[in-house]
Protein backbone atom coordinates (compact mmCIF):
# COMPACT_ATOMS: atom_id res chain seq x y z
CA UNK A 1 103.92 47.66 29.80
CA UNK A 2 106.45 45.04 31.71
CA UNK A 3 104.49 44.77 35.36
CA UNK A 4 107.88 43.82 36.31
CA UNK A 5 109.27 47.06 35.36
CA UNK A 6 106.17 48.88 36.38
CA UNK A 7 107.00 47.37 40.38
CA UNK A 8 110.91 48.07 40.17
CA UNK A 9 110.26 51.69 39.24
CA UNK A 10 107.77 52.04 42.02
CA UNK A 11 110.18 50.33 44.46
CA UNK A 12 113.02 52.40 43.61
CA UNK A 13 111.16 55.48 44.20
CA UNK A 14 109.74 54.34 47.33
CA UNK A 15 112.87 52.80 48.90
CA UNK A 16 114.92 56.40 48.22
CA UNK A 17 111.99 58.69 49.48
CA UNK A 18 111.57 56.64 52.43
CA UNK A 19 116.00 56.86 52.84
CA UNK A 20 116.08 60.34 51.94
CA UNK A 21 113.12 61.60 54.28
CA UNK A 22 114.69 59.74 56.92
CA UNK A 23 118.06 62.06 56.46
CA UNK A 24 116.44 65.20 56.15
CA UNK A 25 114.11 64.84 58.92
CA UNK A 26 110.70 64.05 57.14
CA UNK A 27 111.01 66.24 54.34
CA UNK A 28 108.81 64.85 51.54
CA UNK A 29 111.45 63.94 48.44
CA UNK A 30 109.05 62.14 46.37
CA UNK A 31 109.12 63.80 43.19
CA UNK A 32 113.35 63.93 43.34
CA UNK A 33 113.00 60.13 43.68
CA UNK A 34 110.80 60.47 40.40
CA UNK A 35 113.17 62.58 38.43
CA UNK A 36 116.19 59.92 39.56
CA UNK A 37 113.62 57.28 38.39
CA UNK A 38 113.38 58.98 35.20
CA UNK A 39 116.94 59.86 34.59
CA UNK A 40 117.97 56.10 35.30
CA UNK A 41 115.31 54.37 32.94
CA UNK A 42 116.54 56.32 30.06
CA UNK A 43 119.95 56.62 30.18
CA UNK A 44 119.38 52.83 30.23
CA UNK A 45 117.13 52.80 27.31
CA UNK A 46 119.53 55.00 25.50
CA UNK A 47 122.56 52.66 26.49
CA UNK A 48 121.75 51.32 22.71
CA UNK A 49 120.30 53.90 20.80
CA UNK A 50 117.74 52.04 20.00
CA UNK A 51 114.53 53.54 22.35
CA UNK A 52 112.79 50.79 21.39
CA UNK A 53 108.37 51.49 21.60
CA UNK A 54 108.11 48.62 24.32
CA UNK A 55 110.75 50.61 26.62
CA UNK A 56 108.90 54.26 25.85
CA UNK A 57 105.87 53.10 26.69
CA UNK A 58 106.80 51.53 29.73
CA UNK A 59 108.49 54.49 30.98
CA UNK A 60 105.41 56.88 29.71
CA UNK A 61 103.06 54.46 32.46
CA UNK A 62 105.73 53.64 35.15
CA UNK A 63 107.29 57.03 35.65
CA UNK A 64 106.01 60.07 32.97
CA UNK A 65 102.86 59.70 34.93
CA UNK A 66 104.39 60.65 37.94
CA UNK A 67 106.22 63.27 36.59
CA UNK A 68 105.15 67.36 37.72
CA UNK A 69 103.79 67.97 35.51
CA UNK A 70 102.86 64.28 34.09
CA UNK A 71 104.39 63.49 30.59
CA UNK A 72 101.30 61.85 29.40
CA UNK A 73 103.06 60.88 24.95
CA UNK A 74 103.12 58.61 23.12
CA UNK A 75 106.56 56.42 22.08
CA UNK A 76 106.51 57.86 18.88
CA UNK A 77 106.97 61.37 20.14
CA UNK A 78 109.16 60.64 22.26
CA UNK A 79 111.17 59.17 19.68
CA UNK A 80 110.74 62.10 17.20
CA UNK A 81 111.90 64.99 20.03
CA UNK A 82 115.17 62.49 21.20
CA UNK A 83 113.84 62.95 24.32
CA UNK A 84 116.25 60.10 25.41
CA UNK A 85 119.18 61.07 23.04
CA UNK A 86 122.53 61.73 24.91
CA UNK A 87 120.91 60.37 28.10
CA UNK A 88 123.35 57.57 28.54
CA UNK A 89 125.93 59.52 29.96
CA UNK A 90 123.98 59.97 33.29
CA UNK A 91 125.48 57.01 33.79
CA UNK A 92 129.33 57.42 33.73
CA UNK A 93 129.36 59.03 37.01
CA UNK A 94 127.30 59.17 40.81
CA UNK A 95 124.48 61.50 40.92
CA UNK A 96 123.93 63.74 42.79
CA UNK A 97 121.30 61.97 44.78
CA UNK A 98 123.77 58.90 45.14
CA UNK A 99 126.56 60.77 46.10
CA UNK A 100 124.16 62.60 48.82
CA UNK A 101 123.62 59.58 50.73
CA UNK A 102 127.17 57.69 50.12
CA UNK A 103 128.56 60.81 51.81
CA UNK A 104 126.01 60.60 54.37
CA UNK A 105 127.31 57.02 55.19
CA UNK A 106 131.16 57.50 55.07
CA UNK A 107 129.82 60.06 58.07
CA UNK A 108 127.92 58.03 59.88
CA UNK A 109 129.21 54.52 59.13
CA UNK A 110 125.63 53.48 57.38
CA UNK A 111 125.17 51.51 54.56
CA UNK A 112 122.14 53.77 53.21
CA UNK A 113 123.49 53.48 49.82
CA UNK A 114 123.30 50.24 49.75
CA UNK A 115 119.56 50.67 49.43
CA UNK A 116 119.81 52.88 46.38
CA UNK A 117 122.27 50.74 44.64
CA UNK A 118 120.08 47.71 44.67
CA UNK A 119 116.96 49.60 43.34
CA UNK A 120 119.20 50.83 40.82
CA UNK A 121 120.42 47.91 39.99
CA UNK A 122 116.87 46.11 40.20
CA UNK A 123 115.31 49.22 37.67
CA UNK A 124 118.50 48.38 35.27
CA UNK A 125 117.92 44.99 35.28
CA UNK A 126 113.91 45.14 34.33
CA UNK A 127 114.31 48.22 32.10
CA UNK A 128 116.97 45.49 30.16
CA UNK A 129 114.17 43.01 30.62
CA UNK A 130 111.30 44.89 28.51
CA UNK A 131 112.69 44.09 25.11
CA UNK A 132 113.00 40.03 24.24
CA UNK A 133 116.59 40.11 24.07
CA UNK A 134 118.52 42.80 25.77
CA UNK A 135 121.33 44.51 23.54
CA UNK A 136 125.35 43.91 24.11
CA UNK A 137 124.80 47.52 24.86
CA UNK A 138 123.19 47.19 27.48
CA UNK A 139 124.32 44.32 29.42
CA UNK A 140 127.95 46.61 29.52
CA UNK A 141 126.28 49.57 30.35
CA UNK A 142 124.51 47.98 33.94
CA UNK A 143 128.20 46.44 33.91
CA UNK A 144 129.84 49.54 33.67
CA UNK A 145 127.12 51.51 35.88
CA UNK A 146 127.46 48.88 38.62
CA UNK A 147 131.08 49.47 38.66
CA UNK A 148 131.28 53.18 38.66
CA UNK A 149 128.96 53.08 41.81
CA UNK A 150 130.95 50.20 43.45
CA UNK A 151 134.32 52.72 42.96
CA UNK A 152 132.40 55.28 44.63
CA UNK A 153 131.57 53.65 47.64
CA UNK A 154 135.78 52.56 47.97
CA UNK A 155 136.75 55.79 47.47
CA UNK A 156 134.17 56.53 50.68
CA UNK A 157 135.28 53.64 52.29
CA UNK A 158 131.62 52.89 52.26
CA UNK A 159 132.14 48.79 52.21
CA UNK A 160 130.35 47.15 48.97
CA UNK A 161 127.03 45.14 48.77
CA UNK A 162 127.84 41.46 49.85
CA UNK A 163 130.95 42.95 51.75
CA UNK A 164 131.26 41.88 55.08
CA UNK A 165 132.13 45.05 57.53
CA UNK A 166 135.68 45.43 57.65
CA UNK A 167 135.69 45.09 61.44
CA UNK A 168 133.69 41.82 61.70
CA UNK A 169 135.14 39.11 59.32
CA UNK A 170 132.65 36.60 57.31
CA UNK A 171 132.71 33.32 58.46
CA UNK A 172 132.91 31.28 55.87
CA UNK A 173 132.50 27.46 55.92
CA UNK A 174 135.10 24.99 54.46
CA UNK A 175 131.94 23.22 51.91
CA UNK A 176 131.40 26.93 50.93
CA UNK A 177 134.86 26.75 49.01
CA UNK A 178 135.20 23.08 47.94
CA UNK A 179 134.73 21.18 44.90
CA UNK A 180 133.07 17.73 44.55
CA UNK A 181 135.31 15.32 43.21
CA UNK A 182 133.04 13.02 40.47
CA UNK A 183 133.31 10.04 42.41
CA UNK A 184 131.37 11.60 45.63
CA UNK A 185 127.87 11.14 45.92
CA UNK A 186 125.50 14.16 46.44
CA UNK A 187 126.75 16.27 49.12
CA UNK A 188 125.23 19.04 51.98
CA UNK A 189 126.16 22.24 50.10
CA UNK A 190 125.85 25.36 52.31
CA UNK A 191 123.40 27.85 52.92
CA UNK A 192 122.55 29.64 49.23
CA UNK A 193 124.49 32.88 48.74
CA UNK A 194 122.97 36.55 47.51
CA UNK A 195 124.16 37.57 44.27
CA UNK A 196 125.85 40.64 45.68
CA UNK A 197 127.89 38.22 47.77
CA UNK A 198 129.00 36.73 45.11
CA UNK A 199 129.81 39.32 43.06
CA UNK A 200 131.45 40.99 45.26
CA UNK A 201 133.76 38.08 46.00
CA UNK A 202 134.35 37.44 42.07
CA UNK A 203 135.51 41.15 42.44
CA UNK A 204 137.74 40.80 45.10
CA UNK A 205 139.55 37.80 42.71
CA UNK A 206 143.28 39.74 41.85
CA UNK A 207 143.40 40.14 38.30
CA UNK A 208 140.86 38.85 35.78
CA UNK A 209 139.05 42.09 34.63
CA UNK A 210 137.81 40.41 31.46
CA UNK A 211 136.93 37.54 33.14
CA UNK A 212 134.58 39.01 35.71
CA UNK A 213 133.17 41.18 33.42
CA UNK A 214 132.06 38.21 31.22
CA UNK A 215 130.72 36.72 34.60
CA UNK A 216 128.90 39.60 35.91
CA UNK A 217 127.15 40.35 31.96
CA UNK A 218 126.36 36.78 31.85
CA UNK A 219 124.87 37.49 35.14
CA UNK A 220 122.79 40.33 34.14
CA UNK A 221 121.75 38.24 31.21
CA UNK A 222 120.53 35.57 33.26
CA UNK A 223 118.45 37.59 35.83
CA UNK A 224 116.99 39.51 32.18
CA UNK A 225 116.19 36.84 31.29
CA UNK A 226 114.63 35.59 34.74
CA UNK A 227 112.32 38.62 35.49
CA UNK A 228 110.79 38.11 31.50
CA UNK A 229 109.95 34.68 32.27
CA UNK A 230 108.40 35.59 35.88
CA UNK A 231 105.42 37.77 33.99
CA UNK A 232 105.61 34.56 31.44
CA UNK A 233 107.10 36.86 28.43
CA UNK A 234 109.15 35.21 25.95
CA UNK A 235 112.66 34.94 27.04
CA UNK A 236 115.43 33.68 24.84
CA UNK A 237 118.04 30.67 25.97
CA UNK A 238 120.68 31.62 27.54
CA UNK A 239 123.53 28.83 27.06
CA UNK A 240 125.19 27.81 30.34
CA UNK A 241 127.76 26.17 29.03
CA UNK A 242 131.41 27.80 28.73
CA UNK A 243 134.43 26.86 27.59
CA UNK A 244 137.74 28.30 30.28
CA UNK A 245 141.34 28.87 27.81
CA UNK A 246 144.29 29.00 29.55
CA UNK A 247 147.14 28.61 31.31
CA UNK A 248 147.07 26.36 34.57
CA UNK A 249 146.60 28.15 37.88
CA UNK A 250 144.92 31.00 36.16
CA UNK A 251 141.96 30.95 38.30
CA UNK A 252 139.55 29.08 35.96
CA UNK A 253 138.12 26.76 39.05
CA UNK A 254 138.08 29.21 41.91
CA UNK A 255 135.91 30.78 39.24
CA UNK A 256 133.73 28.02 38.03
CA UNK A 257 132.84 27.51 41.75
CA UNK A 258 131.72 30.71 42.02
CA UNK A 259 129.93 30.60 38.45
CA UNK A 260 127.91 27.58 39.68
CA UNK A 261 126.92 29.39 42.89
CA UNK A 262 125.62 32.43 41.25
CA UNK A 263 123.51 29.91 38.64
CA UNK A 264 122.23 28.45 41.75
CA UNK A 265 121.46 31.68 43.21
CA UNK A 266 119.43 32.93 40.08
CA UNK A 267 117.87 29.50 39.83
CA UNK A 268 118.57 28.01 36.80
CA UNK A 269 120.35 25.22 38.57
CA UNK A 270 118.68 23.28 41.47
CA UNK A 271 121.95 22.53 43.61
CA UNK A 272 124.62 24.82 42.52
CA UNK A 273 127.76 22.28 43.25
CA UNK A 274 131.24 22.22 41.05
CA UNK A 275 132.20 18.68 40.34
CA UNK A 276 135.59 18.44 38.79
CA UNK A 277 136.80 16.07 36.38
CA UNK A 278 139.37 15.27 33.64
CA UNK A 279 139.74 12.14 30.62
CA UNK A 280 140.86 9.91 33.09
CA UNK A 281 137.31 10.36 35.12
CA UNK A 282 135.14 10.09 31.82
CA UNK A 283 137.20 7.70 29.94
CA UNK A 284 137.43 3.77 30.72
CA UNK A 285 139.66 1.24 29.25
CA UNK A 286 137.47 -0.91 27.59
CA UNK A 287 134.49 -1.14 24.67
CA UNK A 288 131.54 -0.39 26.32
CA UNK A 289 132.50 1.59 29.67
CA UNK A 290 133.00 4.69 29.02
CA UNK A 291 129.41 5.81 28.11
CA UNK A 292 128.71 4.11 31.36
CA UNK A 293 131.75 5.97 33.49
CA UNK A 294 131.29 9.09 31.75
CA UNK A 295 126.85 9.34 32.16
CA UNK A 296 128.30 8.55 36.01
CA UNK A 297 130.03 11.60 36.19
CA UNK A 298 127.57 13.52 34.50
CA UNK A 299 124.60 12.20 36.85
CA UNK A 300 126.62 13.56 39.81
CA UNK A 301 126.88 17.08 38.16
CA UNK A 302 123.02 17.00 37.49
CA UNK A 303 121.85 20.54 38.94
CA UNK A 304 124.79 22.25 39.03
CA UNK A 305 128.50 22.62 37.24
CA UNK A 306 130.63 19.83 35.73
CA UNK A 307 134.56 20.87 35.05
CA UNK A 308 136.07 19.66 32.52
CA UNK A 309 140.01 20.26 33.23
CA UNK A 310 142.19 19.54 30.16
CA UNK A 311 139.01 18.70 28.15
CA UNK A 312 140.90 18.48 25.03
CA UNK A 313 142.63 15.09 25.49
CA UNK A 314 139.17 13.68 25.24
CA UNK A 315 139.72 14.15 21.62
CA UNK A 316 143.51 13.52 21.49
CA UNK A 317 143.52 9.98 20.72
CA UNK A 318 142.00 9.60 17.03
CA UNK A 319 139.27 7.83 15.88
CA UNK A 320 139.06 4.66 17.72
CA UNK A 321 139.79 6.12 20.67
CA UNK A 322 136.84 5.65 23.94
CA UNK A 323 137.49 10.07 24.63
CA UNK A 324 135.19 10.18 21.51
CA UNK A 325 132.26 8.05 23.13
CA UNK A 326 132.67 10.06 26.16
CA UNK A 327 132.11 13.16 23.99
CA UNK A 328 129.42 11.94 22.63
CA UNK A 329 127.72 11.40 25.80
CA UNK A 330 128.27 14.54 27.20
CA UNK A 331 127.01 16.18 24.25
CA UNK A 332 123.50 13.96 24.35
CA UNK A 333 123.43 14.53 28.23
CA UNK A 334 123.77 18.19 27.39
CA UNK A 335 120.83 18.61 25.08
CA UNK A 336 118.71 15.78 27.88
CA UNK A 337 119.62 18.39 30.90
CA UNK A 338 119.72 21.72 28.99
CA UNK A 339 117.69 23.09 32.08
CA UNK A 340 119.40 21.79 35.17
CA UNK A 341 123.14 21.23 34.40
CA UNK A 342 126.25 23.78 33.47
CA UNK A 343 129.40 22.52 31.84
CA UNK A 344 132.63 24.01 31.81
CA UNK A 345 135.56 22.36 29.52
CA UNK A 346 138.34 23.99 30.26
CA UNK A 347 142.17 23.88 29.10
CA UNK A 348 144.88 25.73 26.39
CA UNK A 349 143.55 27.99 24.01
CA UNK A 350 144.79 26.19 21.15
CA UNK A 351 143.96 22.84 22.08
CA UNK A 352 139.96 24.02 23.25
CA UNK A 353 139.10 25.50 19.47
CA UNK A 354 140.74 22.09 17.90
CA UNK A 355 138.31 20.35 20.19
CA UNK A 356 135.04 22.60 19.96
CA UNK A 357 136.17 22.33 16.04
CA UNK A 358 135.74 18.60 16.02
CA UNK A 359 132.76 18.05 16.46
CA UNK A 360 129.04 20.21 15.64
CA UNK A 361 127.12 19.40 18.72
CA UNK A 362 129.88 20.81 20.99
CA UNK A 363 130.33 23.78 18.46
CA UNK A 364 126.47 24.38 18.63
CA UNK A 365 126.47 24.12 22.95
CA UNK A 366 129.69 25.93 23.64
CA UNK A 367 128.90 29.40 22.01
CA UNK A 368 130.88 31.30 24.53
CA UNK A 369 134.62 31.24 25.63
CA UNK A 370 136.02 32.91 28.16
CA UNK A 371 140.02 33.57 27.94
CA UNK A 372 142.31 33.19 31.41
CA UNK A 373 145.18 35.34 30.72
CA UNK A 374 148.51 34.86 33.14
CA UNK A 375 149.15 36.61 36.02
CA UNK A 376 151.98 39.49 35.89
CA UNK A 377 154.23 39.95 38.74
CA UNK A 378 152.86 42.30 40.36
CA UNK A 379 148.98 40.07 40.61
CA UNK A 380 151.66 37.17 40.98
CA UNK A 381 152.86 38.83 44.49
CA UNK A 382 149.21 39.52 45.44
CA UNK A 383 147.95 35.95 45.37
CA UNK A 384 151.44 35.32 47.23
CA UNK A 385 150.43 38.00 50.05
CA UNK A 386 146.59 36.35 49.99
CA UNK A 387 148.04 33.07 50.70
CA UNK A 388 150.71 33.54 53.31
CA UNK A 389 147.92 36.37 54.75
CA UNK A 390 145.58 32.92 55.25
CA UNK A 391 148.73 31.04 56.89
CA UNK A 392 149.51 34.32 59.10
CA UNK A 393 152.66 34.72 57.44
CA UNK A 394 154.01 37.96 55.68
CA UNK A 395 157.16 38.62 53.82
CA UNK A 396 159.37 41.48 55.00
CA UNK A 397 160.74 44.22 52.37
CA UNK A 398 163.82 41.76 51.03
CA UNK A 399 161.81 39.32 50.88
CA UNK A 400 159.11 40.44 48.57
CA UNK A 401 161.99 42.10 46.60
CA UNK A 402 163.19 38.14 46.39
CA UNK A 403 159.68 36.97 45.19
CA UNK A 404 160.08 39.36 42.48
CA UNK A 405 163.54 37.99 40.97
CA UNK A 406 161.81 34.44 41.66
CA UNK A 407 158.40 35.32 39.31
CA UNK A 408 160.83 37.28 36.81
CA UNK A 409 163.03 34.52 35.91
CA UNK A 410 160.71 31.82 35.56
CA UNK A 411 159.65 31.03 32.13
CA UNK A 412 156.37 31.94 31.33
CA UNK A 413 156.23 29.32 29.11
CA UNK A 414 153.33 26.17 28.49
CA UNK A 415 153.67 25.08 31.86
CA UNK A 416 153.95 28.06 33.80
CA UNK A 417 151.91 27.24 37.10
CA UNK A 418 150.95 31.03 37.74
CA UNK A 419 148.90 31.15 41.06
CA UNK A 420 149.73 27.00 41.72
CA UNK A 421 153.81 28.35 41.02
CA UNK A 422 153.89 31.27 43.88
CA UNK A 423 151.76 28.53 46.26
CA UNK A 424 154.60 26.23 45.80
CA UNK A 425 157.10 29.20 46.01
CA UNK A 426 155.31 29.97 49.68
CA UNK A 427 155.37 26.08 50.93
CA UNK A 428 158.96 25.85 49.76
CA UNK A 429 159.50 29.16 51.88
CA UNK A 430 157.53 28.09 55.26
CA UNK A 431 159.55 25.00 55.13
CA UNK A 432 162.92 26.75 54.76
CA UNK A 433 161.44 29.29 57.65
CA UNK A 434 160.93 26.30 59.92
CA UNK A 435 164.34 24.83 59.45
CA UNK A 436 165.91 28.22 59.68
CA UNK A 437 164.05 29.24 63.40
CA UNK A 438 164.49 25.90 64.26
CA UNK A 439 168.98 26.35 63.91
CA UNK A 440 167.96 29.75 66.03
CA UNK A 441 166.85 27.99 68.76
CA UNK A 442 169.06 25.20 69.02
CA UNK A 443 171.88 27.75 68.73
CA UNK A 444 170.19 30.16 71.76
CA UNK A 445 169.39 27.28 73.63
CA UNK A 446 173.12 25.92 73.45
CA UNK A 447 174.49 29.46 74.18
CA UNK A 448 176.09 30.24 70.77
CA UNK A 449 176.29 33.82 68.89
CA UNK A 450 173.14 34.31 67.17
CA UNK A 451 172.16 36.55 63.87
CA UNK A 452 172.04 40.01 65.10
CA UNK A 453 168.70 40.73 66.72
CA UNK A 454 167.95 37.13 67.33
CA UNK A 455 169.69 36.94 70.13
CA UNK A 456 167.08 38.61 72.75
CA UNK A 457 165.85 35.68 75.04
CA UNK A 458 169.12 33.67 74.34
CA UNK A 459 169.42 30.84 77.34
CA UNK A 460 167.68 28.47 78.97
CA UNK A 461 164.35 30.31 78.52
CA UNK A 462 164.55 31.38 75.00
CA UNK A 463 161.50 31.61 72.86
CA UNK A 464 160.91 32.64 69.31
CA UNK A 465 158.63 35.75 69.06
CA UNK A 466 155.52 35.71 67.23
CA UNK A 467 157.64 38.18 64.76
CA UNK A 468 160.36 35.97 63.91
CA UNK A 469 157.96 32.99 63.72
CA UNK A 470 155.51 34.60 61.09
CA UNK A 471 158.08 36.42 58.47
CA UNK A 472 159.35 35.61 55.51
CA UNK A 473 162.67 36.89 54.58
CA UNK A 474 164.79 36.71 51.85
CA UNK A 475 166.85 33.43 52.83
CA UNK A 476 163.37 31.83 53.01
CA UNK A 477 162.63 32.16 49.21
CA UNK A 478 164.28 29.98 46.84
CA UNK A 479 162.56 28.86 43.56
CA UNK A 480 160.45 25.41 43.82
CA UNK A 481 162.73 23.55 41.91
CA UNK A 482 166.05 24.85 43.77
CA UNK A 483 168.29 22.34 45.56
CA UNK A 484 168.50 24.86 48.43
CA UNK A 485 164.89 24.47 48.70
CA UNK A 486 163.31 22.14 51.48
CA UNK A 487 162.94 18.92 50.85
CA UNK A 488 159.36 18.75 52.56
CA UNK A 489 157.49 20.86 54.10
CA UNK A 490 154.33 21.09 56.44
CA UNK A 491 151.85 21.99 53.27
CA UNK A 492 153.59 18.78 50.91
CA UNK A 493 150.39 17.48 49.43
């Protein structure tokens, strides 16, 4: 029996008799933190349908023991009654134990659950962790059970693991949320993150649903994979190397930065830094440099993530071209640093499978892709509103109504910017703002007419109000590329 398992069972029944006698006054709830025990473990080990001997016997030892009366049987009768058939839908909604104490925290503004959630999630994690490899089945299924208790606690207003409380904002450092360009040299990173943190951050991306659920399985995989090799089991190797397809601005390095966190979190990197590169960092102009410029780049990616933006042009030039040596030493560097290095080669769909294609060793490394579709309008306005939000600006109801016909009529074509086209959209629109107040006052400090209800303050002591100086209206937005738009503005770059 998995002593890992064995210790995460115990826990979780400890940590909710200890939460649950506290809220009833002392009343013993021992043997209901059993019977949750027991209902988790095998809905889990019927997630698959495979109630495999290794995950009956562990349960048997970690939990039927406890049971009153004890379930003292063996695997194989357990197997032959379907004791665990049908038990996976215990997990498709809160229980009644969970939703006890989330209601118990909405009330009194506790985070109580909080402790049942990461037992949970702990008992998921090394029930996964008994068999050598862990089924697709299950890695959804602790997905999909995380979720469903994450919805619960919103609909409670209960904030989330890794949350900060809504009334005291997270600080959050500027080398938290900054890449390493190749050229740097090794930098301070900050203070390492908890996994929940992260998460919950990759959840709070807008859009993406496939993409975080890839992130948070891989994830799950990982830490699997983790807790085997911590009671020195056999573990299988988990590739960390991805390839990103899509469409610029889709979110594929605000994600790799968080990817390369979480690896350093669950400590199979040793730094957990994103260093970001394209051809014209790898590639050198003459015979000879590029395996030198290119093992540069790698060196400085050594314990944590390379980017590879635009990977494909590495193989765009035909055979005599250096972007072929460069892939060549990436893919011995690879297979030299399997244990301490992540790469991400990111770029078009189309244009990533033509490279992976070309040549076996990157075919053998990069097993797993992970697609970036485009925003839609309606995600499009969000990371608009999370921008301007960051600025202290805010559009007014025109004005969003504007930013609609703006999204709509561009051509979501090749080189559609998505999130990089609404950030130019809002710098095109703060510098139009600026020029705009800036005719106000000149006009109410000279004594002319103004706009109706910008006049207030006109004279010698007129003043813009913080209103007027932090909204966005419909005269403000004008497509990027519009000769109405600004000619500069304060965020040009």
């Amino acid at each position: 029996m998995g002593e890992a398992f064995q210790d995460r069972a115990g826990d979780f029944i400890e940590v909710m008799s200890d939460t649950l006698d506290a809220l009833s006054g002392g009343r013993d709830h021992r043997s209901e933190c059993v019977i949750e025990a027991s209902n988790l473990v095998a809905a889990f080990v019927d997630a698959d349908g495979r109630h495999s001997a290794a995950e009956l016997a562990a349960w048997v030892g970690a939990i039927g023991t406890k049971l009153d009366p004890p379930m003292i049987v063996t695997p194989q009768t357990l197997r032959d009654d379907d004791t665990f058939g049908g038990r996976k839908e215990w997990l498709t909604s809160p229980s009644t134990m969970f939703d006890l104490v989330l209601r118990a925290d909405a009330r009194d503004r506790e985070r109580r659950s909080h402790r049942y959630y990461e037992a949970a999630m702990a008992l998921a994690h090394a029930t996964a962790a008994l068999d050598m490899m862990p089924s697709p089945a299950e890695i959804v299924a602790i997905d999909q059970f995380r979720t469903m208790l994450l919805r619960a606690m919103d609909e409670q207003s209960v904030p989330r693991p890794g949350q900060p409380d809504p009334a005291v904002p997270a600080a959050r450092t500027e080398a938290t949320g900054a890449a390493t360009p190749a050229t740097e040299p090794d930098v301070e990173l900050p203070p390492q993150r908890p996994i929940d943190e992260l998460l919950a951050e990759l959840d709070a991306l807008i859009g993406l649903a496939e993409v975080k659920a890839e992130v948070r399985r891989l994830t799950s995989l990982l830490r699997i994979q983790a807790i085997r090799a911590e009671r020195d089991l056999p573990t299988i190797e988990t590739s960390k190397h991805l390839v990103f397809s899509g469409n610029p601005g889709t979110g594929k390095t605000t994600v790799a930065r968080l990817l390369s966190q979480i690896f350093r979190t669950l400590g199979v990197v040793t730094k957990g830094h994103l260093v970001e590169t394209d051809r014209s960092g790898l590639v050198a102009g003459f015979v000879g440099q590029t395996a030198t410029q290119t093992r540069k780049v790698l060196d400085s990616a050594l314990g944590g993530t390379l980017l590879i933006d635009e990977a494909y042009a590495l193989a765009r030039g035909g055979e005599n071209d250096f972007g072929l040596e460069a892939v060549d030493t990436i893919v011995k560097f690879m297979e030299d640093h399997r244990d301490d290095l992540s790469v991400v080669a990111a770029g078009y769909p189309a244009e990533m499978q033509e490279l992976i294609d070309s040549n076996p060793g990157l075919q053998s490394r990069f097993t797993k892709t992970i697609h970036f579709p485009d925003y839609d309008t309606d995600e499009l306005v969000g990371i608009f509103s999370l921008i301007s939000e960051s600025k202290r600006y805010h559009l007014d109801d025109g004005g969003e109504a504007k930013l609609r016909d703006i999204i709509d009529a561009e051509p979501r074509g090749r080189g559609f910017g998505n999130g990089r086209f609404v950030r130019n959209v809002f710098e095109a629109a703060v510098g139009h703002h600026a020029v705009r107040l800036a005719e106000i006052a000149e006009a109410a400090e000279a004594g002319e007419p103004a706009e109706a209800g910008e006049a207030a303050g006109a004279g010698n002591g007129f003043e813009l109000t913080d209103e007027q100086l932090t909204t966005l209206t419909e005269v403000d937005l004008v497509p990027p590329s519009s000769p109405s738009a600004p000619a500069s503005s304060p965020f040009d770059r």
